[in-house]
N, C-alpha and C. Protein backbone atom coordinates (compact mmCIF):
# COMPACT_ATOMS: atom_id res chain seq x y z
N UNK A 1 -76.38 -31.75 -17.60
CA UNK A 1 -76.44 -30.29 -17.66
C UNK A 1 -77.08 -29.72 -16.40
N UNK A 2 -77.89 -30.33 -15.88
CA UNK A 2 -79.08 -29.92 -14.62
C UNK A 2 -78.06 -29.94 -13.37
N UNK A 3 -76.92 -31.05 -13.87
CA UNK A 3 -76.26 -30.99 -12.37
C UNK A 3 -74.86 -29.78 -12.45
N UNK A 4 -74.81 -29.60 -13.46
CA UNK A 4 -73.79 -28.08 -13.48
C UNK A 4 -74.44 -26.83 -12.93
N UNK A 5 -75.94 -27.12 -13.73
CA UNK A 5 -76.55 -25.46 -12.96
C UNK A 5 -76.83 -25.64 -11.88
N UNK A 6 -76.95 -26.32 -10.73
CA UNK A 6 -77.03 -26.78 -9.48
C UNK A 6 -75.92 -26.52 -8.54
N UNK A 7 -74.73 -26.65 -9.45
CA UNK A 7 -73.24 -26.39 -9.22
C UNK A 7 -72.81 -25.35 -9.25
N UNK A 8 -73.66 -23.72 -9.68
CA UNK A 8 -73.24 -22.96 -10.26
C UNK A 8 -73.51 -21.88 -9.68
N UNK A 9 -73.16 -20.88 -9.18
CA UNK A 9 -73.29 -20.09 -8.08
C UNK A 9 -74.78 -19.42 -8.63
N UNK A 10 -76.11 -19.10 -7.89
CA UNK A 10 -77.39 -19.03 -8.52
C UNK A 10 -77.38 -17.63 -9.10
N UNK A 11 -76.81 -16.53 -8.95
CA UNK A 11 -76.71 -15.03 -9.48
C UNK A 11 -76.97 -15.49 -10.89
N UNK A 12 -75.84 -16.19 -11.26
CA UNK A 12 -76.00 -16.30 -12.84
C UNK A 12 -77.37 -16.68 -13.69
N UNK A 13 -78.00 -17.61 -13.14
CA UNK A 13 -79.47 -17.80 -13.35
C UNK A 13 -79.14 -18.70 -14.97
N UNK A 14 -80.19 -18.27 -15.64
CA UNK A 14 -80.03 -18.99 -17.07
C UNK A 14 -79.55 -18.41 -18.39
N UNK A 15 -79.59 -17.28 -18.27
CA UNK A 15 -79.51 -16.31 -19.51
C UNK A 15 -77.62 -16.74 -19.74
N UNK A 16 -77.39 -17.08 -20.94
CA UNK A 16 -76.54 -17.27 -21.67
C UNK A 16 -75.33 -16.76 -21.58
N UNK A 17 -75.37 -15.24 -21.92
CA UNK A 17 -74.44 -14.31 -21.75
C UNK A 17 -73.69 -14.21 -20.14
N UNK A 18 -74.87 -13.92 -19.18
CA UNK A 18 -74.66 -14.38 -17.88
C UNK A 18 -73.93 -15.68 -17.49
N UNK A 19 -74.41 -16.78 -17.91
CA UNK A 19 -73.75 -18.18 -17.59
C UNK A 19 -72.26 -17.56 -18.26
N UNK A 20 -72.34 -17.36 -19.58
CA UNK A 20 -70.82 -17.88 -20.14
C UNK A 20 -69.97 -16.80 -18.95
N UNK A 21 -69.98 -15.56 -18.77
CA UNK A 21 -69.63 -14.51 -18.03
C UNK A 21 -68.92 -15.22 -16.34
N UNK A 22 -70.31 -15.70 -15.65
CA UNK A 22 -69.28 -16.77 -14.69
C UNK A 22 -68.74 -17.54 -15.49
N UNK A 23 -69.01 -18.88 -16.20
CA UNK A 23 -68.55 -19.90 -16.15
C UNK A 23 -67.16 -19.75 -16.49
N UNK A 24 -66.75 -18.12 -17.30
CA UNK A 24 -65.22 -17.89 -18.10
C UNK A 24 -64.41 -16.95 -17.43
N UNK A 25 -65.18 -15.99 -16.84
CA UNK A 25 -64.39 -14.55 -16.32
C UNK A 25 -64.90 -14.50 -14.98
N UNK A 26 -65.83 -14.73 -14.48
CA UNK A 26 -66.12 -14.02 -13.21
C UNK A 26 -64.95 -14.76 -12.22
N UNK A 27 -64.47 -13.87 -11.14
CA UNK A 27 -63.94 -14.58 -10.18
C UNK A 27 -62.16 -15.19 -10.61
N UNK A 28 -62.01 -15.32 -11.96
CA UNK A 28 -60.45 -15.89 -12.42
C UNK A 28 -59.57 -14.53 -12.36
N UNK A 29 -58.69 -14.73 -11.62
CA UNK A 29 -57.68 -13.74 -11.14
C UNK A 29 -57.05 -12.90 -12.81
N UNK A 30 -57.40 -11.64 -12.99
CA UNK A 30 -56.92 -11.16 -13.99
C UNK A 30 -55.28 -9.97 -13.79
N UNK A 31 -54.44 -10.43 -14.67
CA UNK A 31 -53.49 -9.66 -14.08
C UNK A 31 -52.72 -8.50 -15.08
N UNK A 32 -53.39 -8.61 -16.10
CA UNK A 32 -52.97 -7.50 -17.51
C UNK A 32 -54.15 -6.54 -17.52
N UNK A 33 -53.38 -5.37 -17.52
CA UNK A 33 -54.28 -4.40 -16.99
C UNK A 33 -54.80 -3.54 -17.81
N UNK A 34 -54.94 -4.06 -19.49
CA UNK A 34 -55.88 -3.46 -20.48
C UNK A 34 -57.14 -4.19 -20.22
N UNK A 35 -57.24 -5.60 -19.58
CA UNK A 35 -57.95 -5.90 -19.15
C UNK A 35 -58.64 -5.65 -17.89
N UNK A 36 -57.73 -4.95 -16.69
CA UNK A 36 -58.40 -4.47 -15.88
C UNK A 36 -59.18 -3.20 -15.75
N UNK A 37 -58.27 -2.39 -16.89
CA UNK A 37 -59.41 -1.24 -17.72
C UNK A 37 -60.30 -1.32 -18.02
N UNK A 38 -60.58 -2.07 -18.83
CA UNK A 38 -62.00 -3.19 -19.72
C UNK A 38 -62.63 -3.37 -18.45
N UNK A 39 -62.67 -3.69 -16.85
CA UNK A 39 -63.85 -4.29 -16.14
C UNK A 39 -63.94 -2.58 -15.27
N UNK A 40 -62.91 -2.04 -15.28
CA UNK A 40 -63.28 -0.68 -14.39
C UNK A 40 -63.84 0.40 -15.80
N UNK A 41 -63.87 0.56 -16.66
CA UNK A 41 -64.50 0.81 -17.61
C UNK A 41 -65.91 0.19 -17.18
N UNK A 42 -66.22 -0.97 -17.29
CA UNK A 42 -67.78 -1.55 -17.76
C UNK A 42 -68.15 -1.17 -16.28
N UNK A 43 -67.70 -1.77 -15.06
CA UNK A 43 -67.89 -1.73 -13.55
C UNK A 43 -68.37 0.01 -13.21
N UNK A 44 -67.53 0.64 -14.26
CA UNK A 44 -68.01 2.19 -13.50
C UNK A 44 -69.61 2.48 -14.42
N UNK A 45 -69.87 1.93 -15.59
CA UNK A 45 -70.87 1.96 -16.08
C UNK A 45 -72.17 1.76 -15.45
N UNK A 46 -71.32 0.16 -14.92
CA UNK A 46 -72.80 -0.15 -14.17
C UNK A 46 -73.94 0.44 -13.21
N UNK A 47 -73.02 1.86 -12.78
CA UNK A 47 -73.46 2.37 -11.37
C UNK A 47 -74.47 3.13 -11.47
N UNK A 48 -75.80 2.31 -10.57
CA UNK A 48 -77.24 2.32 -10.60
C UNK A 48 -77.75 1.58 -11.62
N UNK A 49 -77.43 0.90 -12.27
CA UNK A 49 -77.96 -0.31 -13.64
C UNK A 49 -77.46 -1.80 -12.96
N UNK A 50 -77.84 -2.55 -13.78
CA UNK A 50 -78.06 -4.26 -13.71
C UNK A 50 -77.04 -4.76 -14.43
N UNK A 51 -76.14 -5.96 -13.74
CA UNK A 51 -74.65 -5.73 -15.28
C UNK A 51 -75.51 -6.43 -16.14
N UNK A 52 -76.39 -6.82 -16.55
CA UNK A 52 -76.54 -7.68 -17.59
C UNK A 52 -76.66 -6.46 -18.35
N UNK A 53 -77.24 -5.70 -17.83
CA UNK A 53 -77.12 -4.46 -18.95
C UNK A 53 -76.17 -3.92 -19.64
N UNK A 54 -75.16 -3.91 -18.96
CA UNK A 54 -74.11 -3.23 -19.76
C UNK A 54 -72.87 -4.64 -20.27
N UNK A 55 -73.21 -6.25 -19.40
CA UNK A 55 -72.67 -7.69 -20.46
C UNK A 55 -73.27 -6.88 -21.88
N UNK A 56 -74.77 -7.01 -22.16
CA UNK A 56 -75.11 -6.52 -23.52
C UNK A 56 -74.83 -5.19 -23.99
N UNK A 57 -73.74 -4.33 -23.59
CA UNK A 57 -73.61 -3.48 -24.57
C UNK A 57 -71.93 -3.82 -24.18
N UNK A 58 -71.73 -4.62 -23.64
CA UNK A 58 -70.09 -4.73 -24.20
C UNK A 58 -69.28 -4.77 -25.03
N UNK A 59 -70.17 -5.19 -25.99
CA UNK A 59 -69.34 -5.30 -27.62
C UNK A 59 -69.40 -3.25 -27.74
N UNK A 60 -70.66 -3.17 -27.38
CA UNK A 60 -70.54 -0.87 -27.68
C UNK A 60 -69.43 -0.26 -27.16
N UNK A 61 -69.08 -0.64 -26.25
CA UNK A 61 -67.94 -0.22 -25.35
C UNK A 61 -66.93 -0.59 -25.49
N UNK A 62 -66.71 -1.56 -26.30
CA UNK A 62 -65.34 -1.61 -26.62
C UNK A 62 -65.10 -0.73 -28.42
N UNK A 63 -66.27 -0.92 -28.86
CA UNK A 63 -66.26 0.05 -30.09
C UNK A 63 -66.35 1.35 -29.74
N UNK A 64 -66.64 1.63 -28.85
CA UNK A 64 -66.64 3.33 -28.37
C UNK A 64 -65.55 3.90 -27.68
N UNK A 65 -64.63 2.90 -27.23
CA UNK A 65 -63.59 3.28 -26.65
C UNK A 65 -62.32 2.41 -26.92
N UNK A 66 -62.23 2.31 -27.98
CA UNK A 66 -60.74 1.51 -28.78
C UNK A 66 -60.42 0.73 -28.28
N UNK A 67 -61.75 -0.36 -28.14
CA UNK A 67 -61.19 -1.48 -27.30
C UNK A 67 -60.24 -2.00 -25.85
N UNK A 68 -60.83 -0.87 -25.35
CA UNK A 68 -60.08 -0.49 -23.75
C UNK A 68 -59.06 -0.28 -24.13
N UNK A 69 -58.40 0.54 -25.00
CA UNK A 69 -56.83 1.26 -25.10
C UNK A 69 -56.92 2.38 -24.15
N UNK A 70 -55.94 2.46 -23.17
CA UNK A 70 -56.60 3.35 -21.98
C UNK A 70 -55.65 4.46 -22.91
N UNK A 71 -54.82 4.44 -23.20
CA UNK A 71 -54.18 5.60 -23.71
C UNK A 71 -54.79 6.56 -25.05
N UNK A 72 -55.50 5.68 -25.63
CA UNK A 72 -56.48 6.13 -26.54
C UNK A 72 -57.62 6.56 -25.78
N UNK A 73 -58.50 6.25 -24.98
CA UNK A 73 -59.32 6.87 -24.72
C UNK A 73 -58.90 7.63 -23.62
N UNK A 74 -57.66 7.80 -22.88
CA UNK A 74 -56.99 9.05 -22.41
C UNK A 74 -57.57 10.17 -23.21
N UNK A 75 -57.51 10.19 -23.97
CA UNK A 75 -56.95 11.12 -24.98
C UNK A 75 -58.41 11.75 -25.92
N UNK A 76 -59.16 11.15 -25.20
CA UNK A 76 -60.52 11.55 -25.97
C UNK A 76 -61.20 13.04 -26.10
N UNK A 77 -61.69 13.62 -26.57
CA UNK A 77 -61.95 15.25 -26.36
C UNK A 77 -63.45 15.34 -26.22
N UNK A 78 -64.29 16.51 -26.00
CA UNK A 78 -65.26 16.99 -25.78
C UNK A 78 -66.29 16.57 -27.16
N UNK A 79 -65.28 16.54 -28.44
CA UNK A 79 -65.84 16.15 -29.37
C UNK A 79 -66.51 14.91 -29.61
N UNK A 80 -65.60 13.64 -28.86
CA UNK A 80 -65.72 12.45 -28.71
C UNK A 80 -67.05 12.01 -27.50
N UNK A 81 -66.78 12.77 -26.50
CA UNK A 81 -67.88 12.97 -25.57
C UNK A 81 -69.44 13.05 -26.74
N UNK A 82 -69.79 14.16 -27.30
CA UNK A 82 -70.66 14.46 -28.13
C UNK A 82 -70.65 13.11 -28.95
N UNK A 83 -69.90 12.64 -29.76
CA UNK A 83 -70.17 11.56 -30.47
C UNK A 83 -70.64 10.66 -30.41
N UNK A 84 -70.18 9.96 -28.76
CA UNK A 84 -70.73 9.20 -27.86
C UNK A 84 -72.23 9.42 -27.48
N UNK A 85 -72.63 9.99 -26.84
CA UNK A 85 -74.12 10.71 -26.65
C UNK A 85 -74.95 10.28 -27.48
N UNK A 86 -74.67 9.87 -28.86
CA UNK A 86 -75.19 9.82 -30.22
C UNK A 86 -75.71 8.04 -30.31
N UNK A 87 -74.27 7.40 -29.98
CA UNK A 87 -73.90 5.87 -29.99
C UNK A 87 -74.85 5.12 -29.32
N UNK A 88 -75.98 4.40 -29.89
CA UNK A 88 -76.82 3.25 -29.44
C UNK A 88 -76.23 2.24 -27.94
N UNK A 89 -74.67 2.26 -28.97
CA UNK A 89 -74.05 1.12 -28.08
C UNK A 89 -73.71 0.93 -26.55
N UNK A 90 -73.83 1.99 -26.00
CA UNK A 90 -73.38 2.68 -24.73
C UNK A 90 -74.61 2.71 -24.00
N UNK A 91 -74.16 2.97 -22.42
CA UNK A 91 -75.40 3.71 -21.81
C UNK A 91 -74.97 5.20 -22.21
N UNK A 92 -75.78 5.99 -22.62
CA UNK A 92 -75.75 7.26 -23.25
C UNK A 92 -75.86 8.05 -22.12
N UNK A 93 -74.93 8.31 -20.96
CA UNK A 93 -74.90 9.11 -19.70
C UNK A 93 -73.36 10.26 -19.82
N UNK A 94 -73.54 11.28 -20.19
CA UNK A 94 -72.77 12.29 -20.36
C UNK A 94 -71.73 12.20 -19.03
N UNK A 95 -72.22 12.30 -18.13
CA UNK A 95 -71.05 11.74 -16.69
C UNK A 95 -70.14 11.01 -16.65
N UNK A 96 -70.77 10.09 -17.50
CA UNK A 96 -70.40 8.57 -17.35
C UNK A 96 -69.14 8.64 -18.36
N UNK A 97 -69.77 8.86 -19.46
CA UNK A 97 -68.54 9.18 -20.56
C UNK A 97 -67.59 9.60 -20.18
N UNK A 98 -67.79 11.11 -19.88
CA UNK A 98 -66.45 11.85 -19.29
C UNK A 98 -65.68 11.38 -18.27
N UNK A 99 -66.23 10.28 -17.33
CA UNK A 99 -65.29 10.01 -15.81
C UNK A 99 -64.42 8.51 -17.18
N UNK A 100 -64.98 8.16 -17.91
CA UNK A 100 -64.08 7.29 -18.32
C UNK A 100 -63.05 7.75 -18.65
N UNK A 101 -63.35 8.93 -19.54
CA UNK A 101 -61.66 9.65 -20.48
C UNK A 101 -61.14 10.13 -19.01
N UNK A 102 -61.35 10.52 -17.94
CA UNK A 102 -60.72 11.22 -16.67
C UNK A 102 -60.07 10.16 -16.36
N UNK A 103 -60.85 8.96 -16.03
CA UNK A 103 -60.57 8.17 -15.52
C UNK A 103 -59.48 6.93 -15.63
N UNK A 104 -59.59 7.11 -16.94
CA UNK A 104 -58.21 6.36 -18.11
C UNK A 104 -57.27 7.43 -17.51
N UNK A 105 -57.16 8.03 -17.39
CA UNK A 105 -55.83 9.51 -17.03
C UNK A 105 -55.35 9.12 -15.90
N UNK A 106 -56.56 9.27 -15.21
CA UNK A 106 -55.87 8.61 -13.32
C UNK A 106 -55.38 7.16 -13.02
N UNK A 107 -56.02 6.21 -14.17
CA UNK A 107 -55.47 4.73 -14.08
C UNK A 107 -53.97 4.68 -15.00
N UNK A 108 -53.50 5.50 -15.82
CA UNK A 108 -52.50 5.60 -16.46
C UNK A 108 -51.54 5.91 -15.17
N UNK A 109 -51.60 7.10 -14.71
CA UNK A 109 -50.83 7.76 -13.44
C UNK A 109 -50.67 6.82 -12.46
N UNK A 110 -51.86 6.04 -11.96
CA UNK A 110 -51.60 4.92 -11.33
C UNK A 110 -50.80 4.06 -11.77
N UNK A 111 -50.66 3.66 -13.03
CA UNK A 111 -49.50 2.41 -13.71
C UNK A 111 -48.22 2.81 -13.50
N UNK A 112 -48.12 4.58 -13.65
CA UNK A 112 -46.56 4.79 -13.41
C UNK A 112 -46.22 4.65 -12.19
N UNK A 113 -47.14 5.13 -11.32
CA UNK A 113 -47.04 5.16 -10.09
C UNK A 113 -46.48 3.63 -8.99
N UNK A 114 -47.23 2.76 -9.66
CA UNK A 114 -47.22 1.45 -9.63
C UNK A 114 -46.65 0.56 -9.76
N UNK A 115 -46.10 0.66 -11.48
CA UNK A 115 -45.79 -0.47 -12.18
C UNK A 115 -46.88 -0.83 -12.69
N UNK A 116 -48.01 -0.64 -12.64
CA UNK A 116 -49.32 -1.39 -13.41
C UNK A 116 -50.32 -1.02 -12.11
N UNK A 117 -51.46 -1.00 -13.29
CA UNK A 117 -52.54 -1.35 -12.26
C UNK A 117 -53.01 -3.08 -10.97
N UNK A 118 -52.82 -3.82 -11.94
CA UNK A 118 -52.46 -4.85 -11.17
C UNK A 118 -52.02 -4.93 -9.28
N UNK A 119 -50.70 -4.28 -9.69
CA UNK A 119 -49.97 -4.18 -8.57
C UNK A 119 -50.42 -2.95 -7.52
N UNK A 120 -51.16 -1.88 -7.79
CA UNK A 120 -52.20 -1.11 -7.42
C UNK A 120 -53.17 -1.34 -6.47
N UNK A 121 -54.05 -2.67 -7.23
CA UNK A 121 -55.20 -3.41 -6.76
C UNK A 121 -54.61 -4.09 -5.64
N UNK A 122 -53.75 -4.99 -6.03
CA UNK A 122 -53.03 -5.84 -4.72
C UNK A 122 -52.47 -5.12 -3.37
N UNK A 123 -52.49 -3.89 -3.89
CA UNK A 123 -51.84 -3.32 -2.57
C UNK A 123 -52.71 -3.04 -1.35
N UNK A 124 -54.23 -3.48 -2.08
CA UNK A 124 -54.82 -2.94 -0.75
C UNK A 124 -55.51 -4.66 -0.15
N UNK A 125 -54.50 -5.28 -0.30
CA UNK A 125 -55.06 -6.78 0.05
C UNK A 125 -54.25 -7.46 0.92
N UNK A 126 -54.86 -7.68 2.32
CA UNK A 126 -52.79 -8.47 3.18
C UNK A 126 -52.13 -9.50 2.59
N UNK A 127 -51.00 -9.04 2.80
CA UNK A 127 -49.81 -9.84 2.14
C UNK A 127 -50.04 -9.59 0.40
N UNK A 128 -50.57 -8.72 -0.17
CA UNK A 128 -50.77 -8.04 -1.39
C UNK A 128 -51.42 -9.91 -2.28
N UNK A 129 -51.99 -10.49 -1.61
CA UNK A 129 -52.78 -11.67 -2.29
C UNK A 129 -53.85 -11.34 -2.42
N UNK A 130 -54.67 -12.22 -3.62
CA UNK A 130 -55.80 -12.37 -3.73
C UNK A 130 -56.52 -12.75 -2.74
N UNK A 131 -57.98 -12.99 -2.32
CA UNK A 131 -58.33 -13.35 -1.36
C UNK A 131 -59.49 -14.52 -1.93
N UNK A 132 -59.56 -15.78 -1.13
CA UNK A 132 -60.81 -16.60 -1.58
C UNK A 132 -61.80 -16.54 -0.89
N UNK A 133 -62.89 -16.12 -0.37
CA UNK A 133 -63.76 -16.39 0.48
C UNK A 133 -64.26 -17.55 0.33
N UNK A 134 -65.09 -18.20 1.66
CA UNK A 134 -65.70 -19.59 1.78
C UNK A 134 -67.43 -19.32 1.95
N UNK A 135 -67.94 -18.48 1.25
CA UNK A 135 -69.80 -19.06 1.25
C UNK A 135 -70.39 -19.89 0.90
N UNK A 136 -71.46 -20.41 1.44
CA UNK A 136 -71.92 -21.19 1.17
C UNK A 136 -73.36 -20.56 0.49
N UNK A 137 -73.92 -19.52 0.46
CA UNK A 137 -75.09 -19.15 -0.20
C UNK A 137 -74.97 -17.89 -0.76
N UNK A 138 -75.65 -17.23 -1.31
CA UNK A 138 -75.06 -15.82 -2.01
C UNK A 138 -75.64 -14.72 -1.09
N UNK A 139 -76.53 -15.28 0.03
CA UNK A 139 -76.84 -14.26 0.71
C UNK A 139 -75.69 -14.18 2.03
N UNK A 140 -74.60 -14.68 1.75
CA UNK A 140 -73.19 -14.16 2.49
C UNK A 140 -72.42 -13.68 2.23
N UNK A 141 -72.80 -13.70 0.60
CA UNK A 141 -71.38 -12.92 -0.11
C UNK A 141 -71.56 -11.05 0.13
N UNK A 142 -70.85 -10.08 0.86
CA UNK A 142 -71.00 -8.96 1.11
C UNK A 142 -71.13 -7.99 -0.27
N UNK A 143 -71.64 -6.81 -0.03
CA UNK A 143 -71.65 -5.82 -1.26
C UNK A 143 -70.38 -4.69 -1.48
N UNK A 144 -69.37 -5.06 0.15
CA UNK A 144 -68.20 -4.35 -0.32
C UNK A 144 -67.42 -5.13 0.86
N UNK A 145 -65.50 -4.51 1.15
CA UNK A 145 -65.01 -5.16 2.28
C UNK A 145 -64.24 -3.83 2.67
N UNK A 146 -63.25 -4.02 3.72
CA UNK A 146 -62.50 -3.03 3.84
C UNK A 146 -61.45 -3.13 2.71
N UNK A 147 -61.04 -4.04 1.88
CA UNK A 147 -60.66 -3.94 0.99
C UNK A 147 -61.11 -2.81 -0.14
N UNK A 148 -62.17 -3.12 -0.59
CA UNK A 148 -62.79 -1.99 -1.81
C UNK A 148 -63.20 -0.44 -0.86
N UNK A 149 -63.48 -0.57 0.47
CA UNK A 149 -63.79 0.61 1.24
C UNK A 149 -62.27 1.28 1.14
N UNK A 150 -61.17 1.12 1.07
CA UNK A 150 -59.80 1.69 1.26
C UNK A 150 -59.70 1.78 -0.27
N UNK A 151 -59.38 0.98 -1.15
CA UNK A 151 -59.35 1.11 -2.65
C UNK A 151 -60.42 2.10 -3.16
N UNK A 152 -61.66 2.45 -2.99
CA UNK A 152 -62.27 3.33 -3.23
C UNK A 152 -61.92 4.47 -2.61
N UNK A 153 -62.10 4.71 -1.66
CA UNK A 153 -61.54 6.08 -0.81
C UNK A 153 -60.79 6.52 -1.17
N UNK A 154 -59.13 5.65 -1.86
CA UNK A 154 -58.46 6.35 -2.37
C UNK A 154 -58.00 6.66 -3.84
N UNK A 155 -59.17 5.80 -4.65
CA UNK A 155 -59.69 6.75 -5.97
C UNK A 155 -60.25 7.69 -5.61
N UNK A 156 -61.10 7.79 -4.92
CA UNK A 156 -61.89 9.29 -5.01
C UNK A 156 -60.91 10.23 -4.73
N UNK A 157 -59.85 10.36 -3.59
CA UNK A 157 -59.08 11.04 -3.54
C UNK A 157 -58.24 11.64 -4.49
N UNK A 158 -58.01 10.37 -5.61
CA UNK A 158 -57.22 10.50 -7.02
C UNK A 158 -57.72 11.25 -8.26
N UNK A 159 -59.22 11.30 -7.83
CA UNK A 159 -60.07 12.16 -8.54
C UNK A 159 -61.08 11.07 -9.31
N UNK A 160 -60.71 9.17 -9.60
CA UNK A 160 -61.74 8.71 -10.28
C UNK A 160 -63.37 8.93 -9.66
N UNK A 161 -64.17 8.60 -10.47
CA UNK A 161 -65.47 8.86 -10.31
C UNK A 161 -66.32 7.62 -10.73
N UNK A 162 -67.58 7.59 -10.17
CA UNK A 162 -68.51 6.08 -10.56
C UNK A 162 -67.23 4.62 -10.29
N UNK A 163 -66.87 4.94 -8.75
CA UNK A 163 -66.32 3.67 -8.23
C UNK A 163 -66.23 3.68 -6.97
N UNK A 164 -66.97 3.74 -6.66
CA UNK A 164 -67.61 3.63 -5.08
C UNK A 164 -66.94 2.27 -4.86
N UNK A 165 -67.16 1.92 -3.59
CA UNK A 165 -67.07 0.65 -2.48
C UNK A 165 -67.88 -0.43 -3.11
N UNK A 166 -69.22 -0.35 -3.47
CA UNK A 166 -69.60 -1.14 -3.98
C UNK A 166 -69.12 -1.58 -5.28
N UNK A 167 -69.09 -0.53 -6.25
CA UNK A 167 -68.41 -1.24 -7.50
C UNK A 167 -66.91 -1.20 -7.40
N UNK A 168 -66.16 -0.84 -6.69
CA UNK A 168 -65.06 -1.59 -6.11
C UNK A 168 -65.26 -2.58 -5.95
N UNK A 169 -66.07 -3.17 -5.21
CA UNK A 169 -65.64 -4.87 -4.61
C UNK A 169 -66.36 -5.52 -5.87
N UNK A 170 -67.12 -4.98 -6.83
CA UNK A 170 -67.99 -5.92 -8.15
C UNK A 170 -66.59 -6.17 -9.04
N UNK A 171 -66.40 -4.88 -9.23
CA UNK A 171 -64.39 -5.19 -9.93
C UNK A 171 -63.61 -6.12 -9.31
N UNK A 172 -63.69 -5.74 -7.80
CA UNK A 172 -62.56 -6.84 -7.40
C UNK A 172 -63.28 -8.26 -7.54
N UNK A 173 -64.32 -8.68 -7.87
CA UNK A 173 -64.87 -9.65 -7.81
C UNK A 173 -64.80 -10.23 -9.28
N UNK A 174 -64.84 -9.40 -10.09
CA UNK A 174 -64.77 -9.55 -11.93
C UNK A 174 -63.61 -9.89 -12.13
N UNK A 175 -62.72 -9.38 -11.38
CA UNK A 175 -61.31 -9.55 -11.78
C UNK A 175 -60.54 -10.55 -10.77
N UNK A 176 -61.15 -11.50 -10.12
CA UNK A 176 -60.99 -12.47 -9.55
C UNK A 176 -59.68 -12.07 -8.55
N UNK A 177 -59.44 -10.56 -7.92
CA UNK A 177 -59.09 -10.33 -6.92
C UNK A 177 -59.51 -10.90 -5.62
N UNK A 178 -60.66 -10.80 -5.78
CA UNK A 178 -61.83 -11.43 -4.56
C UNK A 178 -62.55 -12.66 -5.44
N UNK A 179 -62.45 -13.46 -4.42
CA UNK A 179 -63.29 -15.20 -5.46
C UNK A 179 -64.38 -15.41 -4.50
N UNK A 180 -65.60 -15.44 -5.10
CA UNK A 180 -66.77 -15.22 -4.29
C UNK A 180 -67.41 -16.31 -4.84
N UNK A 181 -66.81 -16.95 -5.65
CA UNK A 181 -67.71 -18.41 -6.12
C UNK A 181 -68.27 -19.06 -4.96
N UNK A 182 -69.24 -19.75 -4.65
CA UNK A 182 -69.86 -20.34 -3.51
C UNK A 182 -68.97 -21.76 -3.62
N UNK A 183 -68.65 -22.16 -2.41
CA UNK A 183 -68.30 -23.51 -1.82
C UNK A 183 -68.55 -24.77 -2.89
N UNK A 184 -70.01 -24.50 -3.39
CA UNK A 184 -71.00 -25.74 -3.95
C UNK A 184 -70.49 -25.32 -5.41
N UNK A 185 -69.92 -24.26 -6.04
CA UNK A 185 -69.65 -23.65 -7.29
C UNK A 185 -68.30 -24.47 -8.24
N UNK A 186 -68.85 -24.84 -9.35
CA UNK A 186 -67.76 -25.85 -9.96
C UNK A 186 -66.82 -24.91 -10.61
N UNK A 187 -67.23 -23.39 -10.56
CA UNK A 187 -65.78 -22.95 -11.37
C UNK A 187 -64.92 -22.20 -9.71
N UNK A 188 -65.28 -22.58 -8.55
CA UNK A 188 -64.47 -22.20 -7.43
C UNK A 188 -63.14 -22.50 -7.48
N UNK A 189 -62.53 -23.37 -8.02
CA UNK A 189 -60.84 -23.88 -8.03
C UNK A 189 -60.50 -23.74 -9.47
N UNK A 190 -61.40 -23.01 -10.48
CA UNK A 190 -60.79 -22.75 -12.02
C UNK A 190 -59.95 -22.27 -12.26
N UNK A 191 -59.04 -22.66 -12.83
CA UNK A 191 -57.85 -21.57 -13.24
C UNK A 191 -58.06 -21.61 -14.63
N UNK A 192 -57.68 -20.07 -15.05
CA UNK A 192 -57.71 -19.96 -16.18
C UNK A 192 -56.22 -19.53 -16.83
């Protein structure tokens, strides 16, 4: 066991939720895009918080928002906003709420626009691939690239909100667009 966590990129540390989080999702290329809702959902949450904070209210967030049905929580009203506010399960940030229901709107428009979000994400990547980086310590892995600097810029333009450059590249990193596993990292060649 001592020689897996040795193996294991050090961010994750020991906490449980954290380990399973790399050892299953972080970094594995995701390409169904109720699922890429689900990490730009939680990813826009995070902004100014710790993700472990919002790993533990993930189960709230998917009960607060129909289980990342973007078309359902499209569709959410002022009422739902208020309801939310109420909900333990959430970070309880009135902003935050509302850029999600906005924000489901502009990632819908994007799918038509697109074909999917998926194909969206890839577009701002050369040759529309994923990318692997090669670090060897986590103090190389960057906090954004021109990748998420262009992908952000042109959400904001689209009108999303709470997805900056930085949590751009944490998404592209969740969603194993960008593979930031370290060199020494045993889930670096995982496929899932």
């Amino acid at each position: 066991m001592e020689d897996i966590i040795n193996k294991r990129c050090g961010w994750a540390g020991t906490d449980e939720l954290y380990v399973k989080y790399h050892d299953e999702e972080w970094g594995q290329l995701v390409n169904d895009d109720k699922t890429l809702f689900e990490f730009l959902v939680l990813e826009s949450a995070q902004a100014g918080l710790s993700w472990i904070t919002i790993l533990r209210k993930r189960e709230g967030y998917r009960k607060a928002f129909y289980n990342f049905d973007v078309e359902k929580v499209a569709g959410m009203t002022p009422n739902d906003i208020e309801r939310l506010m109420k909900f333990d399960g959430i970070v309880k940030n009135r902003l935050k709420i509302a850029s999600t229901i906005t924000n489901a709107q502009y990632f819908i428009a994007i799918q038509k626009e697109f074909g999917s979000f998926y194909n969206y994400t890839l577009s701002f990547f050369p040759k529309q691939q994923p990318v692997k980086n090669n670090f060897k310590s986590l103090s190389e892995v960057p906090a954004s690239s021109p990748e998420s600097d262009a992908m952000s810029k042109d959400m904001k333009k689209r009108g999303f909100k709470f997805f900056g450059s930085t949590i751009c590249y944490a998404y592209m990193q969740a969603a194993g667009f960008v593979n930031d596993h370290l060199d020494s990292c045993f889930c670096r060649e995982k496929k899932i």
